[in-house]
Protein backbone atom coordinates (compact mmCIF):
# COMPACT_ATOMS: atom_id res chain seq x y z
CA UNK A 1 35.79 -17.08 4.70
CA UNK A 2 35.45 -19.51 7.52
CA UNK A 3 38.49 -17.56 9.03
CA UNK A 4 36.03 -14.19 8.68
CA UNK A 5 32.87 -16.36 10.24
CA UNK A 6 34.51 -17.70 13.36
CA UNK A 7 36.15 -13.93 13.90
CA UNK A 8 32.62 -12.08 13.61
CA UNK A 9 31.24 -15.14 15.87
CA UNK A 10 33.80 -13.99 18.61
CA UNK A 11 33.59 -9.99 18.28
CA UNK A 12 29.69 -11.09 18.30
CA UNK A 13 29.97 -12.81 21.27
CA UNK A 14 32.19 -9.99 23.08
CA UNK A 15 29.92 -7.13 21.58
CA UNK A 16 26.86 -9.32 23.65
CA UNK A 17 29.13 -8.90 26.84
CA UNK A 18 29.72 -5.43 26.27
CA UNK A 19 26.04 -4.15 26.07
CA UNK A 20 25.26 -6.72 29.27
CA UNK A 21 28.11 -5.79 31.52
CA UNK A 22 28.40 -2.30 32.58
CA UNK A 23 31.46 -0.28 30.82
CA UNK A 24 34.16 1.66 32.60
CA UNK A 25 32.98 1.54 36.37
CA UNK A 26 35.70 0.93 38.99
CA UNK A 27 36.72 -2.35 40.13
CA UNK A 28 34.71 -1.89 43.25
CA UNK A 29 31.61 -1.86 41.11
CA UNK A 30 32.36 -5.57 39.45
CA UNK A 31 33.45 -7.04 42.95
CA UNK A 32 30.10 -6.06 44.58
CA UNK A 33 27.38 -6.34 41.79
CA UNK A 34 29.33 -9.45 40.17
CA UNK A 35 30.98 -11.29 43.20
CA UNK A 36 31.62 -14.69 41.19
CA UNK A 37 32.46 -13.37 37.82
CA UNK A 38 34.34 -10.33 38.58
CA UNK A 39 38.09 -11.91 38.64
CA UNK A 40 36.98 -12.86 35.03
CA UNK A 41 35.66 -9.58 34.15
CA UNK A 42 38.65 -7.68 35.36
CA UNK A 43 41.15 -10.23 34.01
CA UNK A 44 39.55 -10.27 30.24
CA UNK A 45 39.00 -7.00 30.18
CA UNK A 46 35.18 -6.71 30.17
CA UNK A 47 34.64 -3.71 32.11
CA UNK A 48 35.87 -1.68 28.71
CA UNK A 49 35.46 -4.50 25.97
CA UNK A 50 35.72 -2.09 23.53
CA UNK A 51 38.84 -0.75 24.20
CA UNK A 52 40.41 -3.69 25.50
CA UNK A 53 43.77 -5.20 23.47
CA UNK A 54 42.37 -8.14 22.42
CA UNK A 55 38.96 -6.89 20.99
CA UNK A 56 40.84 -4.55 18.94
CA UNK A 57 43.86 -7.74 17.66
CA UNK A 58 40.30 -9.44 16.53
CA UNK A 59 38.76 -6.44 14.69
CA UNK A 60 42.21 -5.92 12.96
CA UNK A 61 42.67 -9.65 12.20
CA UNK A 62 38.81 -9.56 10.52
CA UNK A 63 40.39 -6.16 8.51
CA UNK A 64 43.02 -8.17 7.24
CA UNK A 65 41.17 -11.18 6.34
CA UNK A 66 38.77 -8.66 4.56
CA UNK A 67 41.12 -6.78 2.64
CA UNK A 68 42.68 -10.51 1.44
CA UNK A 69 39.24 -12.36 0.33
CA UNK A 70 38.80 -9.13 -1.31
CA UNK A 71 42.25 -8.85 -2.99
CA UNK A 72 42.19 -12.51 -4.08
CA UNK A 73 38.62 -12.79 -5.77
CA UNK A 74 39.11 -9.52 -6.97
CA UNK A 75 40.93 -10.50 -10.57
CA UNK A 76 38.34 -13.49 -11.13
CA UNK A 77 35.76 -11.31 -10.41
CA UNK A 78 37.17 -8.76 -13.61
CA UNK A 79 37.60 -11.70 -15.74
CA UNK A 80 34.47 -13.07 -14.73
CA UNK A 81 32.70 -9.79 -15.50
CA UNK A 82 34.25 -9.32 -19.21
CA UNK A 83 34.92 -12.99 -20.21
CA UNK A 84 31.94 -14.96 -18.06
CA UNK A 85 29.18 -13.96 -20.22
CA UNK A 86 29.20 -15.44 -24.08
CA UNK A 87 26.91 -17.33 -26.10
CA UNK A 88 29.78 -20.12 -26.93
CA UNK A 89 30.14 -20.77 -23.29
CA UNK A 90 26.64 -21.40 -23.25
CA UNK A 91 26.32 -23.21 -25.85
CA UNK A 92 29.40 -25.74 -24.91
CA UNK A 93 27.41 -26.84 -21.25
CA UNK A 94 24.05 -26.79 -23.22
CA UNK A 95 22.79 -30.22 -23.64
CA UNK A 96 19.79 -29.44 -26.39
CA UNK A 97 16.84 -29.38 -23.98
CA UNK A 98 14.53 -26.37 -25.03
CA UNK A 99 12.93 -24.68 -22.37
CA UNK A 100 10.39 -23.38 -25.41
CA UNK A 101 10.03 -22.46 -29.24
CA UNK A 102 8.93 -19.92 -31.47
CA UNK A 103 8.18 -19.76 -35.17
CA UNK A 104 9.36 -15.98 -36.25
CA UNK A 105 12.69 -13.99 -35.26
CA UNK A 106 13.22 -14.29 -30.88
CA UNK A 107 13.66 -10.48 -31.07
CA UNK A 108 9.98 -9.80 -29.61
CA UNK A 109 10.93 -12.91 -26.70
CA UNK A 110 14.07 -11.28 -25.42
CA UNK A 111 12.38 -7.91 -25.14
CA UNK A 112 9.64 -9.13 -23.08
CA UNK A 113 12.38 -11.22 -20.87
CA UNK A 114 13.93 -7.90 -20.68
CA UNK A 115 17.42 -8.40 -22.28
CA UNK A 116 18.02 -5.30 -24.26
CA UNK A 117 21.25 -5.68 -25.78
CA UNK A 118 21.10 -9.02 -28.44
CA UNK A 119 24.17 -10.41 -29.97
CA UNK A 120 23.70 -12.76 -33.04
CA UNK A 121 25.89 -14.80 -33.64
CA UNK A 122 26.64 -17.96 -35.83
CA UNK A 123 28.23 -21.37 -34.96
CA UNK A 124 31.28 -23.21 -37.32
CA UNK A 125 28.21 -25.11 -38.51
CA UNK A 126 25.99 -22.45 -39.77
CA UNK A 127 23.50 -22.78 -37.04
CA UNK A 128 21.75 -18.68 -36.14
CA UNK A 129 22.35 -18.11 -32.70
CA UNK A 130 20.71 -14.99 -30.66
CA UNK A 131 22.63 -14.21 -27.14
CA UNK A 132 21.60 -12.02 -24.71
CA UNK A 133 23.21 -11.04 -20.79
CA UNK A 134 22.08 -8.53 -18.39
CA UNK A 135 22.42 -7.75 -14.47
CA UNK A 136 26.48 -9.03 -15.19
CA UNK A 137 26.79 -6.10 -12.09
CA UNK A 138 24.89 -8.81 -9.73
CA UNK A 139 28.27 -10.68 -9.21
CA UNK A 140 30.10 -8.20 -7.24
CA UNK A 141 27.15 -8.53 -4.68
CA UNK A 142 28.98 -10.31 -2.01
CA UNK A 143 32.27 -8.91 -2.92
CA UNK A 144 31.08 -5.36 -2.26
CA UNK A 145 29.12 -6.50 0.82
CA UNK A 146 33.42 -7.43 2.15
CA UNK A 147 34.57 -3.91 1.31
CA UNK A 148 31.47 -2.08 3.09
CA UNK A 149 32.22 -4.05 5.72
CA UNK A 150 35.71 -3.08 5.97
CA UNK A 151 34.80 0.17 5.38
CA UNK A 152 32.75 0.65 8.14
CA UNK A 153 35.19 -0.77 10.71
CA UNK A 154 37.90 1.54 9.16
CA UNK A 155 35.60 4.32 9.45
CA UNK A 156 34.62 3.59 13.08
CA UNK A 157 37.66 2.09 14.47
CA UNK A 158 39.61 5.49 13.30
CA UNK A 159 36.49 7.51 14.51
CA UNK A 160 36.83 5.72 18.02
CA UNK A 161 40.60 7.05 17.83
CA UNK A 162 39.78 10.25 16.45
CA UNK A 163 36.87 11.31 17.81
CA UNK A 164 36.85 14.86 20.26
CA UNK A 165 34.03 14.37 22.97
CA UNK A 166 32.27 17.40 25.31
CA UNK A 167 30.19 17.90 27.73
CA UNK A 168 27.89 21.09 28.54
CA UNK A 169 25.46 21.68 31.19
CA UNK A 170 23.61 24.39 32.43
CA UNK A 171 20.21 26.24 32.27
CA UNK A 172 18.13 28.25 29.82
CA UNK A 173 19.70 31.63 29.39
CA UNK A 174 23.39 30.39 29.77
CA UNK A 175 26.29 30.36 27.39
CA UNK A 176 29.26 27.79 27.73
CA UNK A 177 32.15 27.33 25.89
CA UNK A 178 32.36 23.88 23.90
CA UNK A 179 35.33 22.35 25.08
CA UNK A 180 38.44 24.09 22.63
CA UNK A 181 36.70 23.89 19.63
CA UNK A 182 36.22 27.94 19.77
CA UNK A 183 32.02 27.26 19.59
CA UNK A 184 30.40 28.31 22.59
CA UNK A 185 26.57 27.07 23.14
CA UNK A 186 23.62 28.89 24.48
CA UNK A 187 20.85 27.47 25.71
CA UNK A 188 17.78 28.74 24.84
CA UNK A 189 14.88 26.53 26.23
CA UNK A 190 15.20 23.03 27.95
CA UNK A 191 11.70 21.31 27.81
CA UNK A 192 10.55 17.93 30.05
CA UNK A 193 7.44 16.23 28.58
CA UNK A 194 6.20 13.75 31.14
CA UNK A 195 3.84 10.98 30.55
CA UNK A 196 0.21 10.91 32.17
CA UNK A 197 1.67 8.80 34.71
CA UNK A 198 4.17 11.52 35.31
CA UNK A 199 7.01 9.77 33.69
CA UNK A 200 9.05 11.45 31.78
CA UNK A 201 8.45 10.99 27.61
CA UNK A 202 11.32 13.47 26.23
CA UNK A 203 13.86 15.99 27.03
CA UNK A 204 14.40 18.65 24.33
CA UNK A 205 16.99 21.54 23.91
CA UNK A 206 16.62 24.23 22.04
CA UNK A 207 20.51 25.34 21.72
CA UNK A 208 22.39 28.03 19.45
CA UNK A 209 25.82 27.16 18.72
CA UNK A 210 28.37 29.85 17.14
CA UNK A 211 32.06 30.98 17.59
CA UNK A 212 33.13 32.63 20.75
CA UNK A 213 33.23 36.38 21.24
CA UNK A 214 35.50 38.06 18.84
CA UNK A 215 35.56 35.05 16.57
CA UNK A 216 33.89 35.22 13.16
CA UNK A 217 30.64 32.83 11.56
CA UNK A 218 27.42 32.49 11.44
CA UNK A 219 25.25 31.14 14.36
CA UNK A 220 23.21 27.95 13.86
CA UNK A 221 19.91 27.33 15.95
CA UNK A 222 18.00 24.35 16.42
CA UNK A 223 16.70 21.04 18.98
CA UNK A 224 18.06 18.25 20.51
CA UNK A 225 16.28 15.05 21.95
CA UNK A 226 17.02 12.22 23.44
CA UNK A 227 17.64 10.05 20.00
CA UNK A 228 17.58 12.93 17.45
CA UNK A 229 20.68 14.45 17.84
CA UNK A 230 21.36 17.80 15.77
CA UNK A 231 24.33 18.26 13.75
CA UNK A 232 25.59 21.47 13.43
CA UNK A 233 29.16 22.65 12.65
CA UNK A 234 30.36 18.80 11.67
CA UNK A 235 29.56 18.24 15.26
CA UNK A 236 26.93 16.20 16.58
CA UNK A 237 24.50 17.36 19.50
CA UNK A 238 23.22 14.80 21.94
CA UNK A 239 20.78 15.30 24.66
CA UNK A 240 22.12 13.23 27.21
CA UNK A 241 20.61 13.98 30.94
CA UNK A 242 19.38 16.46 33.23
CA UNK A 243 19.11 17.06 36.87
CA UNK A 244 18.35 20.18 39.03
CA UNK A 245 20.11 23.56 39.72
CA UNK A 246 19.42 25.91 42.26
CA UNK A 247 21.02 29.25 43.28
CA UNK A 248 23.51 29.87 45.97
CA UNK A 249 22.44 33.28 47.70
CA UNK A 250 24.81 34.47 49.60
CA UNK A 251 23.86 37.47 52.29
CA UNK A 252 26.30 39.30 54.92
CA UNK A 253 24.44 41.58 57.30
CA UNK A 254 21.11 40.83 55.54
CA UNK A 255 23.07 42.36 52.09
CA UNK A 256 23.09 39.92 48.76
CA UNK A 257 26.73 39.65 48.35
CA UNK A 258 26.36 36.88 45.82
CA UNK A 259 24.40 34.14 43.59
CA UNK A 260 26.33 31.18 42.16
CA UNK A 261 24.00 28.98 40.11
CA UNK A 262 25.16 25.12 41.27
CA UNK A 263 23.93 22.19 39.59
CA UNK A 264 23.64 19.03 42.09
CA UNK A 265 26.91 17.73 43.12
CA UNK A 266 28.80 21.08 42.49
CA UNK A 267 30.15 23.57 45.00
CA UNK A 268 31.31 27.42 45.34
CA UNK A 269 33.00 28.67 47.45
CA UNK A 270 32.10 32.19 49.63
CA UNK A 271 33.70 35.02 47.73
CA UNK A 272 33.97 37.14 50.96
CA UNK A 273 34.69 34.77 53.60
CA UNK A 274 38.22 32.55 52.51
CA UNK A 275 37.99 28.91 52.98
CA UNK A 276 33.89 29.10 53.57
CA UNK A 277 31.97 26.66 50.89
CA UNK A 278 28.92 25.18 50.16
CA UNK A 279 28.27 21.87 47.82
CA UNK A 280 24.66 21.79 46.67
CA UNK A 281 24.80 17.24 46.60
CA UNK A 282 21.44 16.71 45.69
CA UNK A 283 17.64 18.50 45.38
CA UNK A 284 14.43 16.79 46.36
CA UNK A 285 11.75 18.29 43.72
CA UNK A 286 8.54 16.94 46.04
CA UNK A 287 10.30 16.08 50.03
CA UNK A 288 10.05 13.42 51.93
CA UNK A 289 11.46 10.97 53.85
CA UNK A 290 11.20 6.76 53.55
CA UNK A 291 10.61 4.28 56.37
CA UNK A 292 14.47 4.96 57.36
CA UNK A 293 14.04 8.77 57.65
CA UNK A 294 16.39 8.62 54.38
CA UNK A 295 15.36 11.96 52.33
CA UNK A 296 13.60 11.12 48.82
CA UNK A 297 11.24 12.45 46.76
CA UNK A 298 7.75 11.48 46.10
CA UNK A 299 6.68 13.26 42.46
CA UNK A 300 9.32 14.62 39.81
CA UNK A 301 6.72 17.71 40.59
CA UNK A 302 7.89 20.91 41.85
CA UNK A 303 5.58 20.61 45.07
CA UNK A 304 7.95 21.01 48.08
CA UNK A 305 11.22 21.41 47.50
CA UNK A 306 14.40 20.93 49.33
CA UNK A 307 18.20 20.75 49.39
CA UNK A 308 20.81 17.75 50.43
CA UNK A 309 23.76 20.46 51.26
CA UNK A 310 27.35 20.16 52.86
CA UNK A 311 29.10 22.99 54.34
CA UNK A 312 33.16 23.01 54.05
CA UNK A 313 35.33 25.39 56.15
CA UNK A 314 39.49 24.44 54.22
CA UNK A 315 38.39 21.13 53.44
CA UNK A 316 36.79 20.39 56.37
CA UNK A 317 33.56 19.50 56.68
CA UNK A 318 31.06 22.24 58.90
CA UNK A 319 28.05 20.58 58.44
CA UNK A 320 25.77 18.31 56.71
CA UNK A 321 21.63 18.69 56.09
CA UNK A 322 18.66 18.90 54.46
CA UNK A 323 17.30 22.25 53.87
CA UNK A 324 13.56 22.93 53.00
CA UNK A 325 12.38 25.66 51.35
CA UNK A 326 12.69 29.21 53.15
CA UNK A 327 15.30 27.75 55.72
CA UNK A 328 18.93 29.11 55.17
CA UNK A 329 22.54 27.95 56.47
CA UNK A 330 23.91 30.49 59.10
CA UNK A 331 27.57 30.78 59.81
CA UNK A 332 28.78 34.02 62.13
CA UNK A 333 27.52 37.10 59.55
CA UNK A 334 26.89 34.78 56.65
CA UNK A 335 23.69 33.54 55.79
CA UNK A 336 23.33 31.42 52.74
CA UNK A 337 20.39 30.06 51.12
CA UNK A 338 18.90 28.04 48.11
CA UNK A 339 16.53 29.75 45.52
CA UNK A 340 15.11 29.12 41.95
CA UNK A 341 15.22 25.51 41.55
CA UNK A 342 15.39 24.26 38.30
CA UNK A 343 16.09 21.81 35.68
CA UNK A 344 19.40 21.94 34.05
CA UNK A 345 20.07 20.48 30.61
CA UNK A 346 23.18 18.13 29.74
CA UNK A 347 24.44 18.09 26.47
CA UNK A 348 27.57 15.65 25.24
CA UNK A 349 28.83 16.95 21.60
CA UNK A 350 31.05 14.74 19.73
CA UNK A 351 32.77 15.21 16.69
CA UNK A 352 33.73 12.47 14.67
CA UNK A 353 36.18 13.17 11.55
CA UNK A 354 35.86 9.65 9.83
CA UNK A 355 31.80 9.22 10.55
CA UNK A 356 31.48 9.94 6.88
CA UNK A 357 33.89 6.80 5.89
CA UNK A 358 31.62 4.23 8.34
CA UNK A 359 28.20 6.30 6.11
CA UNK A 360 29.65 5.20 3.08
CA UNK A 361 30.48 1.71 3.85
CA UNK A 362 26.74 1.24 5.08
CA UNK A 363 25.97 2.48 1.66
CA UNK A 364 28.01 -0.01 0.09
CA UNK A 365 26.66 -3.16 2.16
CA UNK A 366 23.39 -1.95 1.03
CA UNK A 367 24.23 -1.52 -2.51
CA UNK A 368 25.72 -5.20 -1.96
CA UNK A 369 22.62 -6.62 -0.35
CA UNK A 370 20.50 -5.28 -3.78
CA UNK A 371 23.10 -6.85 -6.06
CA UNK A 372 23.13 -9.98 -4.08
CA UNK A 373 19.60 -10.53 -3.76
CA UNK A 374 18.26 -8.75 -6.43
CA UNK A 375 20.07 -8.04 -9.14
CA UNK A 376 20.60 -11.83 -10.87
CA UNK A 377 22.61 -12.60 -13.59
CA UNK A 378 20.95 -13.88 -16.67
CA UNK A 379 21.70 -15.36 -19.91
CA UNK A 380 19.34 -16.60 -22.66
CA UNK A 381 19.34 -17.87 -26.05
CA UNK A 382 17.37 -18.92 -28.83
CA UNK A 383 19.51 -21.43 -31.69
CA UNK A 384 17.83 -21.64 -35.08
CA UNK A 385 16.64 -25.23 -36.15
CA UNK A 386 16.69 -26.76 -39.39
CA UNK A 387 12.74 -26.15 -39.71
CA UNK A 388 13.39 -22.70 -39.08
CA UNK A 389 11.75 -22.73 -35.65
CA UNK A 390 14.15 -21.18 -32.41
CA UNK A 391 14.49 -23.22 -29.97
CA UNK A 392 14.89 -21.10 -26.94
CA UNK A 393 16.69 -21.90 -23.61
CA UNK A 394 18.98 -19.79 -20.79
CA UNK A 395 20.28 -20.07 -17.43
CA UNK A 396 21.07 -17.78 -14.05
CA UNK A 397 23.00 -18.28 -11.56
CA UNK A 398 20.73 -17.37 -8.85
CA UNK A 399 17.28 -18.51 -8.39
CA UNK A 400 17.88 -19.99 -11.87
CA UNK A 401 14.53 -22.45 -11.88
CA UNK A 402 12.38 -19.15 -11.12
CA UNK A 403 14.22 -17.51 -14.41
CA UNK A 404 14.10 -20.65 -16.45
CA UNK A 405 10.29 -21.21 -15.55
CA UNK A 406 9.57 -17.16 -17.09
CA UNK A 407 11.22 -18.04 -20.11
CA UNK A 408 8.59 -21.15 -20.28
CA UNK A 409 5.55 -19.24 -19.90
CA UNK A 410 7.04 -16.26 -21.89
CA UNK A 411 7.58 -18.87 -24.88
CA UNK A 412 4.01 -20.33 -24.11
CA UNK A 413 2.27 -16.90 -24.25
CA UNK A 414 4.16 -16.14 -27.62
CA UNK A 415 3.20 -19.15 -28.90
CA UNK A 416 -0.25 -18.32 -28.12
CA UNK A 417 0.00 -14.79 -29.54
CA UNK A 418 1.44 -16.19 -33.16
CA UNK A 419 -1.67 -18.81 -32.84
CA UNK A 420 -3.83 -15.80 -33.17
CA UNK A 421 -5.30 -16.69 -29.74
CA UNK A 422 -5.86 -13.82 -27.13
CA UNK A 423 -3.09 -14.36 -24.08
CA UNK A 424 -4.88 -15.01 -20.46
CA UNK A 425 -8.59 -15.10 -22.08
CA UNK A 426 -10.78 -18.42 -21.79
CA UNK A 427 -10.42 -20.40 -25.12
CA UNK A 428 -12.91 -22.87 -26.31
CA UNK A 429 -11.81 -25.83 -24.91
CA UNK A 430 -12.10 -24.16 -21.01
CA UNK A 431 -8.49 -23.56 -20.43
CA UNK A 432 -6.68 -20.65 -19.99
């Protein structure tokens, strides 16, 4: 166990590092934002601490350590569990001491301490003995809590391996495919909530997710937020981002010869004119410009819009600008201009084929936690004197004063009862 303690300490520690440090960005990124710690960061791998060889030796090591405590206590824990609970073993570390008495049979006593299931039993001696166990299940508490834990690395360390990741973008109306899977997803609404302070409060999707043309099944419909994902198909869909999209209109001699819909940092190129292109790099919702005459944009609100484009001729690049709305790129016969900005939707889709293993070891640390903390083993019993009294005593193994105290006041409040005195009403003499 300490072996299991200092590992979690370190995958802890690393875990920290991973959510502060920024994951998989280019070395570049580490040597400018983290100029002193970035030979470190490189060097121990925590640019991708999750993925990196020795994070994944220490999560193995705490498997095996897990599987071992678990191995080792597990035949103690069976004999423990059939052999643990008797009334001789009680009887052997009991020193005498009564924790209460009662005049008739302790049947009524155990019932109200809640032991259902009485042996009775008699010593070499010929004392009467009454036994009674229950909660024997609360010993596997910590146990179980191991093998949920186990579990749930097993189930996400092989989902990590396992898992198929996707990406779809687009706008309302369109249908993508979903990677190879053989789904394809149509969007049918994306949906921006902003705040009063024009923030933005929620993206939502509404998406319907089937099998390609000519393939067979039923479609599924529903949303997607940003922290509901919807699970459909044994895949799960996450709303991830959005941006804007606007359409490429493409006119030769004042004729439409095409629309491309490009999302911002994509490109087409011009069907009619070979090596001609246009990249759409970024869309300014409400223009305008900062102290530097650097384009930005002063509301998310679609007030005045206008385009960040780059023009390409074989790789080479034409031109460079900002176009507001209206204006439009002219090359010889070719004019081309932006239209119908909007927002586009970005979904990421995972599928994970051992999420269900990491489920049910949650389920089992929780199970553990309640038989840890809740469920308590408990023993009691009541020996027969020679005045025919019982005198009545037990133990637990956990929070065993709290248990031993109830079996005092349940003996007190029996006594009470037999005495022909009303339990918890004022008596004569003022007390309780």
């Amino acid at each position: 166990m300490k072996c299991a303690v200092g590992l979690l300490l370190i995958l802890a520690a690393a875990c920290t590092m991973g959510s502060l440090i920024p994951q998989g960005e280019a070395a570049g990124y580490y040597t400018q934002g983290y100029p002193q710690a970035a030979g470190a960061i490189l060097m121990l791998g925590l640019d991708d601490v999750f993925h990196c060889w020795w994070f994944v030796a220490l999560t193995l090591f705490l498997c095996v350590n897990l599987l071992f405590c678990n191995i080792i206590h597990f035949p103690s824990l069976v004999r423990k569990s059939r052999y643990g609970f008797s009334w001789e073993r009680c009887l052997k570390g009991w020193d005498g001491t009564a924790l209460g008495q009662t005049d008739g049979e302790p049947g009524k006593l155990f019932a109200k301490m809640g032991f259902k299931k009485i042996e009775k039993k008699q010593t070499e001696d010929g004392a009467q003995v009454w036994y009674g166990a229950r909660h024997k299940a609360g010993i596997w508490g910590p146990w179980l809590c191991h093998l949920g834990m186990l579990t749930v690395i097993a189930g996400f360390g092989l989902g990590q391996l396992c898992q198929e990741q996707y990406t779809v973008y687009g706008v309302p109306g369109q249908t993508k495919p979903v990677g190879d899977t053989g789904y394809e997803l149509t969007i049918d609404s994306f949906d921006v909530k902003l705040r009063d302070d024009a923030t933005v409060e929620q993206y939502t999707t509404a998406l319907t997710v089937g099998m390609e043309s000519g393939g067979t099944g039923a479609y599924m419909s529903g949303e997607t937020s940003v922290n509901r994902p919807l699970s459909l198909f044994g895949m799960k869909f996450y709303q991830n981002s959005t941006g804007w999209a606007a359409e490429a209109e493409v006119r030769k001699d004042g004729e439409v010869i095409q629309e491309t819909l490009l999302c911002a940092g994509e490109y087409a190129p011009v069907e009619d004119r070979e090596g001609l292109a246009v990249m759409l790099n970024a869309f300014y919702p409400d223009y305008g410009e900062d102290a530097a005459g650097m384009p930005r944009t002063l509301s998310p609100a679609l007030r005045n819009p206008a385009y960040l484009y780059t023009l390409y001729y074989h790789d080479q690049i034409l031109g460079m600008n900002v176009l507001k709305n209206g204006e439009k790129i002219t090359v010889d016969s070719y004019e081309i201009r932006f239209v119908t900005p909007r927002q586009y939707t970005l979904i990421q889709i995972k599928r994970d084929p051992f999420g269900w293993l990491a489920a049910v070891g949650g389920v089992m640390v929780l199970a553990s936690l309640l038989l840890a903390f809740y469920i308590r083993p408990e023993e009691m019993w009541a020996v027969r004197a020679g005045d025919g009294t019982w005198a009545v005593s037990g133990r637990s193994r956990k929070s065993g004063a709290m248990f031993l105290e109830s079996i005092s006041a349940a003996c007190k409040k029996m006594a009470e009862e037999e005495a022909g005195e009303p339990a918890g009403e004022e008596r004569g003499d003022g007390r309780l």
